[in-house]
Each structure stands twice: as C-alpha cells, then as structure tokens.
C-alpha atoms as a PDB file:
ATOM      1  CA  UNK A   1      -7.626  10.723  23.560  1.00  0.00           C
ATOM      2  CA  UNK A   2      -8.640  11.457  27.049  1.00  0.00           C
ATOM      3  CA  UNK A   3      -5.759  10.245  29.649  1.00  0.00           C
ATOM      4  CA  UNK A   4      -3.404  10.090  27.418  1.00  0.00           C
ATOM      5  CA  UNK A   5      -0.008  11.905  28.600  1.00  0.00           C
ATOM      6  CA  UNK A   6       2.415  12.163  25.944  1.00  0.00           C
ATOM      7  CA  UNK A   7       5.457  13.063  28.307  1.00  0.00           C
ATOM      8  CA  UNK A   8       4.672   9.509  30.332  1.00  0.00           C
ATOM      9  CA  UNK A   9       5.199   6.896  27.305  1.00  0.00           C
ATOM     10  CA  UNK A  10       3.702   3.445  28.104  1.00  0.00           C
ATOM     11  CA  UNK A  11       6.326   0.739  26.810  1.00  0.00           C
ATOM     12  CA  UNK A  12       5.839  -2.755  25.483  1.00  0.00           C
ATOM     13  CA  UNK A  13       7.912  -5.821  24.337  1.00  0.00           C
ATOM     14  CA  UNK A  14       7.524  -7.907  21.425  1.00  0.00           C
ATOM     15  CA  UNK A  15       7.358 -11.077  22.501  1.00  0.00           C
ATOM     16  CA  UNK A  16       7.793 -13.383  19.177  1.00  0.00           C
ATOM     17  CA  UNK A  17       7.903 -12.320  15.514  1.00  0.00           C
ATOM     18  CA  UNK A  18       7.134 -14.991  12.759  1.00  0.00           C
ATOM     19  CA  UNK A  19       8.544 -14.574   9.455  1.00  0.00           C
ATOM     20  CA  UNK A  20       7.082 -17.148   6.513  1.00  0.00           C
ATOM     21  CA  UNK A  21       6.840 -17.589   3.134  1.00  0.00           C
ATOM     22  CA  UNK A  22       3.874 -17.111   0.318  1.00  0.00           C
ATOM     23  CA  UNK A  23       3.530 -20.250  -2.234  1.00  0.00           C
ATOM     24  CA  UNK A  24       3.388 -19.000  -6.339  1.00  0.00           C
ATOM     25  CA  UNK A  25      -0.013 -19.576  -6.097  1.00  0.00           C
ATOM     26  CA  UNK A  26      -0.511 -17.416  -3.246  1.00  0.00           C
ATOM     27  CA  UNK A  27       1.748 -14.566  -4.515  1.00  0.00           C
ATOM     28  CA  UNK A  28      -0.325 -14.858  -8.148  1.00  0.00           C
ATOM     29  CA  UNK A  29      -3.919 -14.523  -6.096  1.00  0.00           C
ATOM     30  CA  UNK A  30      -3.335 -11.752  -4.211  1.00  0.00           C
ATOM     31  CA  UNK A  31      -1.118  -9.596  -7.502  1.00  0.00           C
ATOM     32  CA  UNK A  32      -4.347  -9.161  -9.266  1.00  0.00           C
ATOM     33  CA  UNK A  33      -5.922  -5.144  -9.884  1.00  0.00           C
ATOM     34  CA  UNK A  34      -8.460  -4.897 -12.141  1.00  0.00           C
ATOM     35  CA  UNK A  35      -8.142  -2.083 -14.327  1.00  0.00           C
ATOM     36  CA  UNK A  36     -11.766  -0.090 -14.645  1.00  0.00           C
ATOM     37  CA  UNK A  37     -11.084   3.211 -15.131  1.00  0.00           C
ATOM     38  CA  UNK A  38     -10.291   4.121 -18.738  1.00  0.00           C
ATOM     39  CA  UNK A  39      -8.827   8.117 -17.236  1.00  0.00           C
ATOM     40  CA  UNK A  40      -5.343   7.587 -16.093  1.00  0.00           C
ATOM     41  CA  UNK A  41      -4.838  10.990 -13.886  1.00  0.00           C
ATOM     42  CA  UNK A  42      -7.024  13.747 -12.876  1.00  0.00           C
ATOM     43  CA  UNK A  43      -6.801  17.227 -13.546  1.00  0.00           C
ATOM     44  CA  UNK A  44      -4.028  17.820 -11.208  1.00  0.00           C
ATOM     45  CA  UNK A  45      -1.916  14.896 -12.952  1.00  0.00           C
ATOM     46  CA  UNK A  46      -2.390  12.602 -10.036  1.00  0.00           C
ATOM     47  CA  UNK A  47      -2.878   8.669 -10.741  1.00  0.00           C
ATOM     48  CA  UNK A  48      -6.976   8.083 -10.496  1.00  0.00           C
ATOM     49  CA  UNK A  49      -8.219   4.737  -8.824  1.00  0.00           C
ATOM     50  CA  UNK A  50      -8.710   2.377 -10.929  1.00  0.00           C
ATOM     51  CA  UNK A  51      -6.713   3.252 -13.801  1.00  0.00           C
ATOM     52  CA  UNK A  52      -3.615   2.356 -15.025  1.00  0.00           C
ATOM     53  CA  UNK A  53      -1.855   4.151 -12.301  1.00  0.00           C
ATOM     54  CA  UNK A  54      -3.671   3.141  -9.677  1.00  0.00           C
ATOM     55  CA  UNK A  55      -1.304   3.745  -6.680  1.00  0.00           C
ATOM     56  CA  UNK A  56      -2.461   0.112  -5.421  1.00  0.00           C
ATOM     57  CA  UNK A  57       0.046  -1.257  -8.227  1.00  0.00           C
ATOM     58  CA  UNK A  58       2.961  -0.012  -6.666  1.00  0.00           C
ATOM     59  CA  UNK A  59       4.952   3.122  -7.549  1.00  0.00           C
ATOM     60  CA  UNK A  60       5.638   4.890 -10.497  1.00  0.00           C
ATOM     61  CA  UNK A  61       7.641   7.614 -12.336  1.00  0.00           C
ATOM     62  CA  UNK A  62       6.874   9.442 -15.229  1.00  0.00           C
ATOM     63  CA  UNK A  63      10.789   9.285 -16.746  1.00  0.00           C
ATOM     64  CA  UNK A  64      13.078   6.263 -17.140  1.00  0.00           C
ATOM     65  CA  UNK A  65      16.021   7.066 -15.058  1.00  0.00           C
END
C-alpha cells in the first residue's frame, strides 16, 4: 500500500456497538449446508467442500475426547 508507514499508526474510536438478538426462525434459516459432495476428505485427509466435513459446519475432531 503506497503511503502507508507502519511505524506512524493511524488510530480510531468506536463510537457505538449494537448487540441484538436472532429470532428461531432466523437462527433455523441461516443453519442450513447442503451436503453435495459424496467424498468426505481429500487425499491429504483434509475435510472437502461440500461434504460432510465441510469446514462451513463448524469444527471437528476425528476422536471423542
């Protein structure tokens, strides 16, 4: 990025943060993820899109701790 100076930071100030809350029909519209992808990890072991591991449904481990 031309002018930009790392040793001169530019500050800033929040000025209002808004906190809310999402309805059950909200929370149940936007927890959908189609599954389309019938491999569930590549040839390195690593969750493919799509499938059942798809890192868009949150995290996951391969033991039960």
């Amino acid at each position: 990025m031309p002018g930009y100076n790392i040793s001169n930071p530019v500050s800033s100030e929040v000025d209002t943060v808004q906190f809310g809350f999402l309805s059950t029909e909200d929370i149940l519209s936007i927890s959908v993820k189609q599954i389309v992808n019938p491999v569930t990890f590549d040839g390195n072991g690593s969750p493919r899109d799509g499938g059942l591991y798809d890192s868009a449904l949150g995290p996951f481990t391969r033991s039960i701790a």
